[in-house]
N, C-alpha and C. Protein backbone atom coordinates (compact mmCIF):
# COMPACT_ATOMS: atom_id res chain seq x y z
N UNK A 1 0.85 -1.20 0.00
CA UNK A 1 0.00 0.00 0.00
C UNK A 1 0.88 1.25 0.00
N UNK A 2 0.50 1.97 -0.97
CA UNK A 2 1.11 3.31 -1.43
C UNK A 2 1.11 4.10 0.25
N UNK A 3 1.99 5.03 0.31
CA UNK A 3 1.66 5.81 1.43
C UNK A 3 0.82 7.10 0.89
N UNK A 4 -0.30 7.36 1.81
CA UNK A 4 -0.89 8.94 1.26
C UNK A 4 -2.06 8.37 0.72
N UNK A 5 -2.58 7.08 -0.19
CA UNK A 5 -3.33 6.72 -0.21
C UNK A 5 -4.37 5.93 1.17
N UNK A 6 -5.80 6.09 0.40
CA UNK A 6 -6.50 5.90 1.67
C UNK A 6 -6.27 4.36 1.70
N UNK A 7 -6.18 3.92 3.03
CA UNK A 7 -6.19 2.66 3.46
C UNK A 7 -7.54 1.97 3.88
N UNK A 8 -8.50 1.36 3.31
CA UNK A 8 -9.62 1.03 3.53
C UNK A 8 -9.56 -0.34 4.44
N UNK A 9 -11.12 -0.50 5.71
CA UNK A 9 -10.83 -1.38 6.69
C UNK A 9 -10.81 -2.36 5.93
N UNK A 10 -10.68 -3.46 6.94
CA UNK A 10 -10.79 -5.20 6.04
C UNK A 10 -10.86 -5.92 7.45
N UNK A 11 -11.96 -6.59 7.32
CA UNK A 11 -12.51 -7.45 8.57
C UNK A 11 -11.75 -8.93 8.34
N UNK A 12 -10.73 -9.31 8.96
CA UNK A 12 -10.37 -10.76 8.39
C UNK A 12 -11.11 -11.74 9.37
N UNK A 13 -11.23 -13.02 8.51
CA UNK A 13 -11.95 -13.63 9.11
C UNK A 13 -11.02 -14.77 10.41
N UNK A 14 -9.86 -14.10 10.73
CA UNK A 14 -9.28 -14.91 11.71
C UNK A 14 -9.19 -14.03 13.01
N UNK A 15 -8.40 -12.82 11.94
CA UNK A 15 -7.93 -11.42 13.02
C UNK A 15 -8.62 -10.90 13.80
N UNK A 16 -10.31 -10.45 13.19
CA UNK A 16 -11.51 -9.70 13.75
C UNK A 16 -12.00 -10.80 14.85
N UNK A 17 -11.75 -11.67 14.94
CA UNK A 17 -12.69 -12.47 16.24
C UNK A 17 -11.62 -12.78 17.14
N UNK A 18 -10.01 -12.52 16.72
CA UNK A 18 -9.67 -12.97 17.48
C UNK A 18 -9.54 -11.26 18.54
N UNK A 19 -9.76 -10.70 18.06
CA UNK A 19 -9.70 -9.05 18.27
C UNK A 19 -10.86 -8.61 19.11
N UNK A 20 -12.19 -9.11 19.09
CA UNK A 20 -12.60 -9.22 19.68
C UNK A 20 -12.99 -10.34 21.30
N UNK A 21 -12.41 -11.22 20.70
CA UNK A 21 -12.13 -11.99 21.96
C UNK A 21 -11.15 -11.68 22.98
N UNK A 22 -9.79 -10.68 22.25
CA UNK A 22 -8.69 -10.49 22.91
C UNK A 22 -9.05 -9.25 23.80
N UNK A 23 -10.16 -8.49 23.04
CA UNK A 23 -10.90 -7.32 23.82
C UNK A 23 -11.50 -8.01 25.32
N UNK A 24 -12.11 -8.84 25.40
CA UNK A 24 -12.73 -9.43 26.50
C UNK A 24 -12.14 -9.49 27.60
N UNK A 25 -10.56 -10.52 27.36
CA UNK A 25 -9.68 -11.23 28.01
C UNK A 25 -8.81 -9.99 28.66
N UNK A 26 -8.19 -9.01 27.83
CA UNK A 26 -7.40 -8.06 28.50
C UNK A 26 -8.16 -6.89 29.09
N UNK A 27 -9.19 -6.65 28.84
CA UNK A 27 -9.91 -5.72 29.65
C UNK A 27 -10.33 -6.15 31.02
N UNK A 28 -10.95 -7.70 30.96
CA UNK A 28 -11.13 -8.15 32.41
C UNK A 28 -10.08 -8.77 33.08
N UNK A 29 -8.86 -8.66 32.59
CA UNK A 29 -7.51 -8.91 33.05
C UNK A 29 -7.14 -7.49 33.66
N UNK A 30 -7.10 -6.56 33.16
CA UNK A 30 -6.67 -5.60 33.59
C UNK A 30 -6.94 -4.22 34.13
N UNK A 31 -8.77 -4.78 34.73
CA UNK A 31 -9.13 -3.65 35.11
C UNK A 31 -10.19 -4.44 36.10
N UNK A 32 -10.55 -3.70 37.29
CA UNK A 32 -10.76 -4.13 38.95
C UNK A 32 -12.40 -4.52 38.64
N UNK A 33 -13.09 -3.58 37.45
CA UNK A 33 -14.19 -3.60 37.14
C UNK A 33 -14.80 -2.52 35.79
N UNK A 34 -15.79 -3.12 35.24
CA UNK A 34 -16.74 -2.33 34.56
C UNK A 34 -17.80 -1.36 34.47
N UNK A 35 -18.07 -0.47 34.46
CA UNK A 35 -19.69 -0.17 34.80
C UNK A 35 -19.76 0.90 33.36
N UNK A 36 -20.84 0.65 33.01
CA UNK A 36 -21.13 1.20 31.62
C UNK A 36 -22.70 1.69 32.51
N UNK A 37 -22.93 3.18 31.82
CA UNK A 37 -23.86 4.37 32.29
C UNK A 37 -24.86 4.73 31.00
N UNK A 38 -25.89 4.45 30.76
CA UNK A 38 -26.29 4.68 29.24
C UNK A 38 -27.63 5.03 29.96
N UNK A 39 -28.53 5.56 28.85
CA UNK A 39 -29.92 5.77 28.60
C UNK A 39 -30.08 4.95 27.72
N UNK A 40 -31.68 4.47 26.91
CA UNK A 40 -31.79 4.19 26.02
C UNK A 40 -31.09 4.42 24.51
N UNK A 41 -30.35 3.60 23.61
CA UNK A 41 -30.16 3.86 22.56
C UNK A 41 -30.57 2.92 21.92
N UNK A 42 -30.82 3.94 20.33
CA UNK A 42 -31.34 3.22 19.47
C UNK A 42 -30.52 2.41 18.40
N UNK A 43 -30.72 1.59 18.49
CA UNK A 43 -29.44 0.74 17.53
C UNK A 43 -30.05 0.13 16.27
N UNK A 44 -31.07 0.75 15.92
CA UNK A 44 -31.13 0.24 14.60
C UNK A 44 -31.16 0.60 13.48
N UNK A 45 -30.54 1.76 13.54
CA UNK A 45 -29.80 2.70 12.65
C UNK A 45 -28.04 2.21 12.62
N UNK A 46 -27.49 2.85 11.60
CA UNK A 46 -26.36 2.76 11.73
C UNK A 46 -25.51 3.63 12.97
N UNK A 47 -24.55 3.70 13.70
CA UNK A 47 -24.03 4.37 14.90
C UNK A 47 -22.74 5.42 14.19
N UNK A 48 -22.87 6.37 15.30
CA UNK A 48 -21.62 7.14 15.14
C UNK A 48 -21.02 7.47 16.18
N UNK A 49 -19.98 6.81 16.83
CA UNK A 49 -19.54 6.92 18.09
C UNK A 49 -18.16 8.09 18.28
N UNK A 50 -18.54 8.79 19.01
CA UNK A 50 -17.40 9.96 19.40
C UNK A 50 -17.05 9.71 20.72
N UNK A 51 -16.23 9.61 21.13
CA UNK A 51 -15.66 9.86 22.70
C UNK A 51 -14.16 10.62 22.70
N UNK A 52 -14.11 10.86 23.96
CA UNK A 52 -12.57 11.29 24.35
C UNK A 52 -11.48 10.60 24.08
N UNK A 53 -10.37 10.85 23.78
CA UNK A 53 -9.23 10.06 23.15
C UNK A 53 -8.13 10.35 24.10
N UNK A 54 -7.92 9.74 24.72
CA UNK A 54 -6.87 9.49 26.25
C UNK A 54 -5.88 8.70 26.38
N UNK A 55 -5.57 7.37 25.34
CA UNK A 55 -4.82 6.25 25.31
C UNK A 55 -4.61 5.18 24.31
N UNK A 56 -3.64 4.22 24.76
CA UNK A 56 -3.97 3.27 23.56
C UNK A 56 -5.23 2.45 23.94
N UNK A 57 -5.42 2.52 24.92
CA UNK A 57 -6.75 1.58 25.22
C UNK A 57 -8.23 1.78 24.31
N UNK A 58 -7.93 3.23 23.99
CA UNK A 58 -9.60 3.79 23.10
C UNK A 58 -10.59 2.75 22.32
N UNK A 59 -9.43 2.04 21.58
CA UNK A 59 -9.90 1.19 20.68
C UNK A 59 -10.56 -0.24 21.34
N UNK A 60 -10.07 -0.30 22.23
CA UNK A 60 -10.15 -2.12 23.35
C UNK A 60 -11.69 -1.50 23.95
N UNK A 61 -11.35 -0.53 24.14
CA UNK A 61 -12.62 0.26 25.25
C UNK A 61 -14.16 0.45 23.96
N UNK A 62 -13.82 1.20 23.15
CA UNK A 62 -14.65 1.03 22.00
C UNK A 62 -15.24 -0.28 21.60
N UNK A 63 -14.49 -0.98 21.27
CA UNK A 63 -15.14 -2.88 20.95
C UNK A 63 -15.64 -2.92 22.17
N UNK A 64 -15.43 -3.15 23.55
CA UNK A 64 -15.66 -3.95 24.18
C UNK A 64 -17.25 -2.56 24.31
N UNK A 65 -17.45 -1.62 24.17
CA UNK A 65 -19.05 -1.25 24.36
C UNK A 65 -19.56 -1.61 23.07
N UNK A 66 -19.15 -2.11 22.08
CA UNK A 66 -19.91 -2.50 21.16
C UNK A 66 -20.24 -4.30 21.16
N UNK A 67 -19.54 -5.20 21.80
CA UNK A 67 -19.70 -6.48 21.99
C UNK A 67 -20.95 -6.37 22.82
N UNK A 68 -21.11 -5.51 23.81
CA UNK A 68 -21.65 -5.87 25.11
C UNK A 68 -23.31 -4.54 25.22
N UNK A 69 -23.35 -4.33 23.83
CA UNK A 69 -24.52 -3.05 24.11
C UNK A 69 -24.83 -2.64 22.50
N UNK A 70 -24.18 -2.53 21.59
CA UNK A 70 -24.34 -2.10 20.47
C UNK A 70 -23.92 -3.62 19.28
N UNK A 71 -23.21 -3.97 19.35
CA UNK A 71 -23.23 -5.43 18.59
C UNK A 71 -23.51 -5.09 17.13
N UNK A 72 -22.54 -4.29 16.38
CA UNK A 72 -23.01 -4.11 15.29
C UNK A 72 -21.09 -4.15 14.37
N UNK A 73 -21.25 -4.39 12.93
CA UNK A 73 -19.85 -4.44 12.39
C UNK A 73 -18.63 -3.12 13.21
N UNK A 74 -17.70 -3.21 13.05
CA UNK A 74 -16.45 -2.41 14.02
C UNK A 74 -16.01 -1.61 12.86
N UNK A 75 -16.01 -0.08 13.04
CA UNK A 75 -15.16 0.64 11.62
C UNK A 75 -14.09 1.64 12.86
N UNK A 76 -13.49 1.74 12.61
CA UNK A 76 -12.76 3.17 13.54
C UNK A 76 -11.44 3.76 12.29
N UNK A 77 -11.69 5.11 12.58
CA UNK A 77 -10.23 6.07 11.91
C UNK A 77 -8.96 6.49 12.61
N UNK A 78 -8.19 5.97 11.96
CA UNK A 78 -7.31 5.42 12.62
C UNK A 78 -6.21 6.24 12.13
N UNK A 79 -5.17 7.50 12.61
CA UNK A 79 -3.78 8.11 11.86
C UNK A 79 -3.20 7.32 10.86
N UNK A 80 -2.85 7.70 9.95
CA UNK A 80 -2.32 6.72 8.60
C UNK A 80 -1.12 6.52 9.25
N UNK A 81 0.35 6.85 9.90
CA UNK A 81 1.12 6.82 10.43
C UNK A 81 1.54 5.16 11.42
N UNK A 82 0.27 5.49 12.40
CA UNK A 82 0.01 4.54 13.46
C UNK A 82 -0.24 3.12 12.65
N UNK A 83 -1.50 3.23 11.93
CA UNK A 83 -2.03 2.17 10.86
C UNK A 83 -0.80 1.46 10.09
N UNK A 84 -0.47 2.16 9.40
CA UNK A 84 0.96 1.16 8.93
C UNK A 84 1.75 1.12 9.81
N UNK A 85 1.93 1.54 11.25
CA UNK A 85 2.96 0.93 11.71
C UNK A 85 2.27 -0.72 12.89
N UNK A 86 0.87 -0.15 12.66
CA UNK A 86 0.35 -1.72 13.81
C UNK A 86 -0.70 -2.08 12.57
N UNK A 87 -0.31 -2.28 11.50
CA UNK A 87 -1.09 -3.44 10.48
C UNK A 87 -2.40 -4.11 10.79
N UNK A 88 -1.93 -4.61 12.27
CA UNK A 88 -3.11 -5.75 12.86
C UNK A 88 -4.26 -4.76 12.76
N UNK A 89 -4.59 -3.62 13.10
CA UNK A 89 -5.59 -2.68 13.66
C UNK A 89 -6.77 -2.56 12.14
N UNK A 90 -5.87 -2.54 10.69
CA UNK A 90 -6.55 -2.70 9.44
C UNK A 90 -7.08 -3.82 8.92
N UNK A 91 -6.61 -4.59 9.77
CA UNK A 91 -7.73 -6.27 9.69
C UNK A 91 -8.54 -6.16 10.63
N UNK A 92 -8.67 -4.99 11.49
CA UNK A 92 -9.85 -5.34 12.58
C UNK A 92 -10.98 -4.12 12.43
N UNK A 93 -10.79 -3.31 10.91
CA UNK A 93 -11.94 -2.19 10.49
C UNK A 93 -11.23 -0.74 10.85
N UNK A 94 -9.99 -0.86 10.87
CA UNK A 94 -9.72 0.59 10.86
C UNK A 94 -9.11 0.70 9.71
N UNK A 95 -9.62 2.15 9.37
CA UNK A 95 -8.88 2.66 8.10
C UNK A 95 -8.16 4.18 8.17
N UNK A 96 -7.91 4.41 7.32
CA UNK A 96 -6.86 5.64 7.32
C UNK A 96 -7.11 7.00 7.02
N UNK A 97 -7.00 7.84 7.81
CA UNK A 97 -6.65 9.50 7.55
C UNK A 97 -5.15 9.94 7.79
N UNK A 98 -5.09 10.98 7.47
CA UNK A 98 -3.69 12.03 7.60
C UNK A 98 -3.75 13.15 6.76
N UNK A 99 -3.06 14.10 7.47
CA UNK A 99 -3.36 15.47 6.61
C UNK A 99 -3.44 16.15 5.47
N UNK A 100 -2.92 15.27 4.38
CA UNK A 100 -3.30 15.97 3.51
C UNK A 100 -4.45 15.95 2.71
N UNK A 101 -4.91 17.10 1.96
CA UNK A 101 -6.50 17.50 1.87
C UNK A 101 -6.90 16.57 1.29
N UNK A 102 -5.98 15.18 0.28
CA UNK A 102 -7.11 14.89 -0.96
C UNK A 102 -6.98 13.32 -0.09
N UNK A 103 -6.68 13.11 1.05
CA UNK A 103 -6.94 12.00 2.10
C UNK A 103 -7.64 11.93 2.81
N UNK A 104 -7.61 13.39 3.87
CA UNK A 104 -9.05 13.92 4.24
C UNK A 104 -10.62 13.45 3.70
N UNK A 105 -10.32 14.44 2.22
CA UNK A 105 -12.12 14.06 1.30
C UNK A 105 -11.74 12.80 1.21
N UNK A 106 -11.20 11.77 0.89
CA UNK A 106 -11.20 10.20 0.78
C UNK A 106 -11.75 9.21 2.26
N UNK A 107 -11.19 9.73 3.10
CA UNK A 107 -11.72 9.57 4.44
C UNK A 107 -13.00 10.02 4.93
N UNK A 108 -13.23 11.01 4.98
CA UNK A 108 -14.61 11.86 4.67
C UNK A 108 -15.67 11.10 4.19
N UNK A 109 -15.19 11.13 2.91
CA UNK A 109 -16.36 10.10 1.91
C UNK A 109 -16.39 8.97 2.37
N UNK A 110 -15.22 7.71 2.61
CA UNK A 110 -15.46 6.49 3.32
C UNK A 110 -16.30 6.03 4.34
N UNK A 111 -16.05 7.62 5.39
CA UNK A 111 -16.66 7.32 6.46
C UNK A 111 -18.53 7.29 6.28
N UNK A 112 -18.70 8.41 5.43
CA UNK A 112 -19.86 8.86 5.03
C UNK A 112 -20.68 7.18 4.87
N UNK A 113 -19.98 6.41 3.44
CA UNK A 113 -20.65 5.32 3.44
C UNK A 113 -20.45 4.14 3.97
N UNK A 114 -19.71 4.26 4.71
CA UNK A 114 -20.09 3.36 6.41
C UNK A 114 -20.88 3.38 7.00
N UNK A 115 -22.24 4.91 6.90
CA UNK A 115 -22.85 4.72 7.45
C UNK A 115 -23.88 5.12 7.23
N UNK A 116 -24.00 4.06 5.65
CA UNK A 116 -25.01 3.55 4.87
C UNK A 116 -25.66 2.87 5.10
N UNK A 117 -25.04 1.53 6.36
CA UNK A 117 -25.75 0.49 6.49
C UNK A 117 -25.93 0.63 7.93
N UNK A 118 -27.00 -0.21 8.13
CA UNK A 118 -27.58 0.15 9.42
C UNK A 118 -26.79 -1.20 10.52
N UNK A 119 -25.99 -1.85 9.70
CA UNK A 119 -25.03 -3.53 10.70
C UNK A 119 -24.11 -2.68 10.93
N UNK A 120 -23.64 -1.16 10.83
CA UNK A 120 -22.08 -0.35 10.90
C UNK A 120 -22.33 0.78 12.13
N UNK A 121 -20.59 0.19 12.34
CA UNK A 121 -20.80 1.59 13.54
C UNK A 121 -19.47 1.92 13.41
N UNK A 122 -19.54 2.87 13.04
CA UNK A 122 -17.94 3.82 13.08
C UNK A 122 -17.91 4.71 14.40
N UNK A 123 -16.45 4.42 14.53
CA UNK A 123 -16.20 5.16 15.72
C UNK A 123 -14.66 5.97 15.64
N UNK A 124 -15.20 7.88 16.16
CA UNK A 124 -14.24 8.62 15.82
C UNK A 124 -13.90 9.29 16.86
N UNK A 125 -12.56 10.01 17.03
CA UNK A 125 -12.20 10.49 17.77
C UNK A 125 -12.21 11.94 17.58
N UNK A 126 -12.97 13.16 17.49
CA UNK A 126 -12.86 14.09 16.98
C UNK A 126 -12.26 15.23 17.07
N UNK A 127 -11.51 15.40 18.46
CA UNK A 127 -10.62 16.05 18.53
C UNK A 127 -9.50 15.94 17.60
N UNK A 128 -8.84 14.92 17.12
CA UNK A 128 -8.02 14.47 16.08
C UNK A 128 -6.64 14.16 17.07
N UNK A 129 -6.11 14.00 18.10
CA UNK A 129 -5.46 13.21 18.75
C UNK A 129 -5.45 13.01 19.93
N UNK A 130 -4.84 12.51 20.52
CA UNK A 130 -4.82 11.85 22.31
C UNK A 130 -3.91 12.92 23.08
N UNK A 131 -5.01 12.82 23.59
CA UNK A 131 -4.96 13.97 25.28
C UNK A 131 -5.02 13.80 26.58
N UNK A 132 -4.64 13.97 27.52
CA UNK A 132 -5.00 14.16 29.12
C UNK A 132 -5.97 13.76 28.88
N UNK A 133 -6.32 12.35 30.05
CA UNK A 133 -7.27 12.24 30.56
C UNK A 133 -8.46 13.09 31.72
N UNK A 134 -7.58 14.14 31.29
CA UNK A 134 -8.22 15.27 32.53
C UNK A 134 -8.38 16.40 31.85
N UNK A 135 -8.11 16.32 30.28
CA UNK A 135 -8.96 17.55 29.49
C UNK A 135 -10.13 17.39 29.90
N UNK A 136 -10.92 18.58 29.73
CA UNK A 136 -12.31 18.93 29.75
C UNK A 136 -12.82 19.74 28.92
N UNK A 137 -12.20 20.40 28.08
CA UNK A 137 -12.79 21.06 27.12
C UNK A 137 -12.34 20.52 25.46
N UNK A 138 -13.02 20.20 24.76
CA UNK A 138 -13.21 19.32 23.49
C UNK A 138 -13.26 20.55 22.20
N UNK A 139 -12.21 20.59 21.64
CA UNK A 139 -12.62 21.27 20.03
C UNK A 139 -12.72 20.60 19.01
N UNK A 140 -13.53 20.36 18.40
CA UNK A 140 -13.12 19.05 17.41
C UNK A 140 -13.11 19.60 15.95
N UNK A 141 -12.11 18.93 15.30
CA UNK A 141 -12.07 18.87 14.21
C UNK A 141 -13.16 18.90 12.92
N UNK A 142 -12.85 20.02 11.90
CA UNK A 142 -14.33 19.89 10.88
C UNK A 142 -14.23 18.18 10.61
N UNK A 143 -15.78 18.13 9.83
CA UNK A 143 -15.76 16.88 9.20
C UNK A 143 -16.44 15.90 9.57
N UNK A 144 -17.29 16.19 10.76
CA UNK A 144 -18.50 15.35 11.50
C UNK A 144 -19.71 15.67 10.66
N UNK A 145 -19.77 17.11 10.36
CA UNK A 145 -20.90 17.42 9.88
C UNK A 145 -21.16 16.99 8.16
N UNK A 146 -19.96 16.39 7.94
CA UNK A 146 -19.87 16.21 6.01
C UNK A 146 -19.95 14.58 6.32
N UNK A 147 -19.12 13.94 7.25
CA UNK A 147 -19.66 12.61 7.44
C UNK A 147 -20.93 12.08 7.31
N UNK A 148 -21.88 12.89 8.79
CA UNK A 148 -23.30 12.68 8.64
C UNK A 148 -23.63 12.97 7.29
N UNK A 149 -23.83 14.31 7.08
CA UNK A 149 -24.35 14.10 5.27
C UNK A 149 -25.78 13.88 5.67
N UNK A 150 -26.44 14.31 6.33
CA UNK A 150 -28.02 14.66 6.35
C UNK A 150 -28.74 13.24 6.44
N UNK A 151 -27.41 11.95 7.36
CA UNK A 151 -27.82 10.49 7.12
C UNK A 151 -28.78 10.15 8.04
N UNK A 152 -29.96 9.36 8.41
CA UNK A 152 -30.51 8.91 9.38
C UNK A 152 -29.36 8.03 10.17
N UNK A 153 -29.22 8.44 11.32
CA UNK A 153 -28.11 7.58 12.22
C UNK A 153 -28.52 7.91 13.34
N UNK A 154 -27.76 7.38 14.52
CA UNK A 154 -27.59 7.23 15.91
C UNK A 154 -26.39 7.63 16.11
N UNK A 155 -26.51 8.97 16.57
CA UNK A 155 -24.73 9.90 16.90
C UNK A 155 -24.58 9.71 18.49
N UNK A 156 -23.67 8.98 19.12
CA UNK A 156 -23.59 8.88 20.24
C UNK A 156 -22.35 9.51 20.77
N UNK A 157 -22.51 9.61 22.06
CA UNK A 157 -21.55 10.11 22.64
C UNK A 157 -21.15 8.98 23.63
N UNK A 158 -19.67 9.03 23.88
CA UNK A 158 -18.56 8.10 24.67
C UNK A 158 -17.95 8.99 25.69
N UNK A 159 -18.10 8.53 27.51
CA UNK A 159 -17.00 9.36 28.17
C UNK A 159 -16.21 8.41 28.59
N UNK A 160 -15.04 7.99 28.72
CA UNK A 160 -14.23 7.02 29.29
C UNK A 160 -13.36 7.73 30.64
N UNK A 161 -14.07 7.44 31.68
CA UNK A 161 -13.15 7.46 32.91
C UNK A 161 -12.50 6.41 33.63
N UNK A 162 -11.52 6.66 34.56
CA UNK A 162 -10.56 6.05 34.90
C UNK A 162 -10.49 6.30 36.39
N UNK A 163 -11.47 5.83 37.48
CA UNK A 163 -10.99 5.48 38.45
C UNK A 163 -10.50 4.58 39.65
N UNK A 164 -9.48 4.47 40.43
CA UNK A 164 -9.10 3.19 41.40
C UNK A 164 -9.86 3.52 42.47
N UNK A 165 -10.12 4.57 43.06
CA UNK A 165 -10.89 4.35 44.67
C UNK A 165 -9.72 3.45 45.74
N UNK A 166 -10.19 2.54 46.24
CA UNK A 166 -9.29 1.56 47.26
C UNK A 166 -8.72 0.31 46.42
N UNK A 167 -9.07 0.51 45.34
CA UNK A 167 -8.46 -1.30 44.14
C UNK A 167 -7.06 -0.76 44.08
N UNK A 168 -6.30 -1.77 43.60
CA UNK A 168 -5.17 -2.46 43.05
C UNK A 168 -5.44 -2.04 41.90
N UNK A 169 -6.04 -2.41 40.82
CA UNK A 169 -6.19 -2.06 39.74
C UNK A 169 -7.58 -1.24 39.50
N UNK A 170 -7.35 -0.33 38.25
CA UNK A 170 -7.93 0.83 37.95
C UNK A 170 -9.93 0.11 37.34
N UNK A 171 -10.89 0.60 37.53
CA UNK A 171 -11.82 0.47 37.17
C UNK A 171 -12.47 1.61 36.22
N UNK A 172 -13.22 0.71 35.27
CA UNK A 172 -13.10 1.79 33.92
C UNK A 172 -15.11 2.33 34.22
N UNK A 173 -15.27 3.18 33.87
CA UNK A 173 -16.25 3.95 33.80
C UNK A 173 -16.83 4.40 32.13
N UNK A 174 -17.56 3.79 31.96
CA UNK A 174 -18.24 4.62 30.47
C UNK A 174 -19.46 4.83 30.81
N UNK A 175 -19.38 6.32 29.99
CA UNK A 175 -20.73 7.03 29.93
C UNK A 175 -21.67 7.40 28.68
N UNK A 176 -22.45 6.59 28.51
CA UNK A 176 -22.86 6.69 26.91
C UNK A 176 -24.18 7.58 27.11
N UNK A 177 -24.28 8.66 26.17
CA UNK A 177 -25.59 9.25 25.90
C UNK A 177 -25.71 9.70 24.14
N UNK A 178 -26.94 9.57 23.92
CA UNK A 178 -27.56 9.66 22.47
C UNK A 178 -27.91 10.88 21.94
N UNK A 179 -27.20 11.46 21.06
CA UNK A 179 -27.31 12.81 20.52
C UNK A 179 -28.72 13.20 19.91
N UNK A 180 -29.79 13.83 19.98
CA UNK A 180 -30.57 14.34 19.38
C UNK A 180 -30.70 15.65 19.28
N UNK A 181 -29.63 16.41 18.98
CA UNK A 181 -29.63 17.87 18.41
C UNK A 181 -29.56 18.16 17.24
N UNK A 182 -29.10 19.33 16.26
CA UNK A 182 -28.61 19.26 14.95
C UNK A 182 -27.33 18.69 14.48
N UNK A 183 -27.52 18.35 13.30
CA UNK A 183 -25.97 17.92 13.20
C UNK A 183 -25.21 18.88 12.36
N UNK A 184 -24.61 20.18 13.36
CA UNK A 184 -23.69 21.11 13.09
C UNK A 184 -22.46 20.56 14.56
N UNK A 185 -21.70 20.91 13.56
CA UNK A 185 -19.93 20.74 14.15
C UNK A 185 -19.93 21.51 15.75
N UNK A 186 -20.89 23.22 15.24
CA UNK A 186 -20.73 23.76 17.03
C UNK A 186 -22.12 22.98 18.08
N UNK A 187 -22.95 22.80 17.23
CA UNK A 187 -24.09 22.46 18.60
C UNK A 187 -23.57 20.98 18.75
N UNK A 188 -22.82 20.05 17.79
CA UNK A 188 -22.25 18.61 18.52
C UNK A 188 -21.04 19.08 19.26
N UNK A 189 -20.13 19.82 19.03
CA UNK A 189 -18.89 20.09 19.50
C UNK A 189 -20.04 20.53 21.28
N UNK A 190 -20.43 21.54 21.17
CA UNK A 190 -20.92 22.31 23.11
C UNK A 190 -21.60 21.19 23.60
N UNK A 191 -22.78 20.18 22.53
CA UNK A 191 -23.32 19.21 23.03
C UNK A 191 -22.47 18.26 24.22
N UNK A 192 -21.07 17.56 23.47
CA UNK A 192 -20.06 16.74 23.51
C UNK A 192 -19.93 17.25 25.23
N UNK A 193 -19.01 18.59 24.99
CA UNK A 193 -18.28 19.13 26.09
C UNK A 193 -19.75 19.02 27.57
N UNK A 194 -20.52 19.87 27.45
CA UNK A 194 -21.78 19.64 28.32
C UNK A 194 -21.93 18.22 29.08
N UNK A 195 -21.84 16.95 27.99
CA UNK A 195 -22.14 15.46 28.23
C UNK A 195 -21.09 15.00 29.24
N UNK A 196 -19.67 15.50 28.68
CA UNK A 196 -19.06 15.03 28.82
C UNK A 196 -18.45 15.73 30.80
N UNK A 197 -18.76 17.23 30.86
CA UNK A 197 -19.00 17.54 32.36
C UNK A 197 -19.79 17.24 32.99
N UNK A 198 -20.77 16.49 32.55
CA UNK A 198 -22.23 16.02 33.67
C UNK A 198 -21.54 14.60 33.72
N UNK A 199 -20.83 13.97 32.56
CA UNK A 199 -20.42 12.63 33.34
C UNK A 199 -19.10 12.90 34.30
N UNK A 200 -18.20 14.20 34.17
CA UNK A 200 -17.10 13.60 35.38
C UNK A 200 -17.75 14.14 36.96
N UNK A 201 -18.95 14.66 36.67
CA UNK A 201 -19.54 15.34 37.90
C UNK A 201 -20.20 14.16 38.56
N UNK A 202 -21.12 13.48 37.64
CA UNK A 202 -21.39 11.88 37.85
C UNK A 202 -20.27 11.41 38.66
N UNK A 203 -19.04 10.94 38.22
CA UNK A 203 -18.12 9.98 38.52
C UNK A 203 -17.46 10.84 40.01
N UNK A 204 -17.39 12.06 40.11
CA UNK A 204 -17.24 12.42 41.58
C UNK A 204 -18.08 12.12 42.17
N UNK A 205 -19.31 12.65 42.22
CA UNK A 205 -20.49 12.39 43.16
C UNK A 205 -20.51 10.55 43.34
N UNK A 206 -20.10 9.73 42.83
CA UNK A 206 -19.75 8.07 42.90
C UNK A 206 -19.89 7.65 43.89
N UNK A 207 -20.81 7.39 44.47
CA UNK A 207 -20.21 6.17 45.84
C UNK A 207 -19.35 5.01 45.87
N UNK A 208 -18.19 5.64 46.95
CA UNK A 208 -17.10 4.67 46.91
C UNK A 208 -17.54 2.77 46.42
C-alpha cells in the first residue's frame, strides 16, 4: 500500500474475532471492574460513536461497548502513520486518515458510506489526537458534519473514565448518551463538552 493513499478497513476472518475476543480477556484482566452508564439507545440505525481520546486503550474500550450493548460491524479512523505501523488494527476495520486534503475528502467520503448500512458503527475520535485524561474542554475537528451528510443515524456520545478508589487495579467507567440535536460541528462540538462535564460530575459524586 502506497503511502498517502486511503487505506480502507478489512474485517479478516481470523484477526476480527480474534480481536474481539482479545478485547474481552485483557480488559477483564486488567481492570478491577466495569460499569457502563447509558440511557436508552437506538441501535437500529447505523451508529456514530465519538468519545474522548486518552490512550492506547480507546480502541479495546470502543469494541468492548460494542460487543456488550451495540453489537453491530467495528469501523474506527485510525492516523495513517500509526495504521501502517500496527497493520493488525486494518484487519480489525480501521482505516486511514492524515493530513493531507485529498486524504481527508477520501476519508470523509469512506466514512460517510459506512454509514449507509444500518449492521455499521464507526467510531471517531474528533478532537483528532490523544490527550490528558483530565482535558475537559473538546474542540473538534471539521468533518463530523460532512460525514453525517443529512444520514438517518444514531450519533452517540462516549465518556471514558478512569478510576481506582481503594483497588489495586484501575476500574473503567463509560458514559454513553444519544445525541438528538442538529448535526452542526458547534451544537455537537458544546453538546459533547456539556455530556461530557455532567459525566465527570457523575463519577465524583460516585459512591465509593
Amino acid at each position: 500500500m502506497q503511502k498517502g493513499n486511503l487505506l480502507k478497513a478489512k474485517h479478516n476472518f481470523l484477526i476480527y474475532p480474534f480481536f474481539q475476543f482479545y478485547t474481552k480477556v485483557i480488559i477483564k484482566r486488567k481492570f478491577h471492574a466495569v460499569i457502563i452508564e447509558k440511557k436508552d439507545i437506538d441501535t437500529s440505525k447505523p451508529i456514530l460513536l465519538i468519545s474522548n481520546h486518552v490512550s492506547w486503550w480507546d480502541g479495546f474500550w470502543a469494541m468492548y461497548i460494542n460487543l456488550n450493548i451495540l453489537k453491530k460491524k467495528f469501523y474506527f479512523m485510525m492516523h495513517e502513520k500509526q495504521l501502517l505501523e500496527y497493520k493488525f488494527f486494518n484487519q480489525t476495520g480501521g482505516f486511514s486518515i492524515n493530513n493531507q486534503y485529498r486524504h481527508i475528502i477520501d476519508s470523509i467520503n469512506y466514512s460517510s458510506s459506512i454509514l449507509e448500512d444500518k449492521n455499521n458503527l464507526l467510531v471517531i475520535y474528533p478532537q483528532g489526537e490523544i490527550n490528558s485524561i483530565y482535558q475537559s474542554n473538546f474542540i473538534f475537528k471539521r468533518g463530523i458534519e460532512k460525514i453525517i451528510n443529512q444520514k438517518d443515524i444514531t450519533l452517540l456520545f462516549s465518556a471514558n473514565l478512569i478510576d481506582y478508589f481503594s483497588n489495586h487495579k484501575p476500574s473503567l467507567f463509560i458514559y454513553l448518551e444519544e445525541y438528538n440535536g442538529e448535526f452542526d460541528l458547534k451544537d455537537i462540538e458544546e453538546a459533547y463538552n456539556l455530556f461530557y462535564m455532567n459525566s465527570t460530575q457523575k463519577q465524583i459524586n460516585r459512591e465509593r
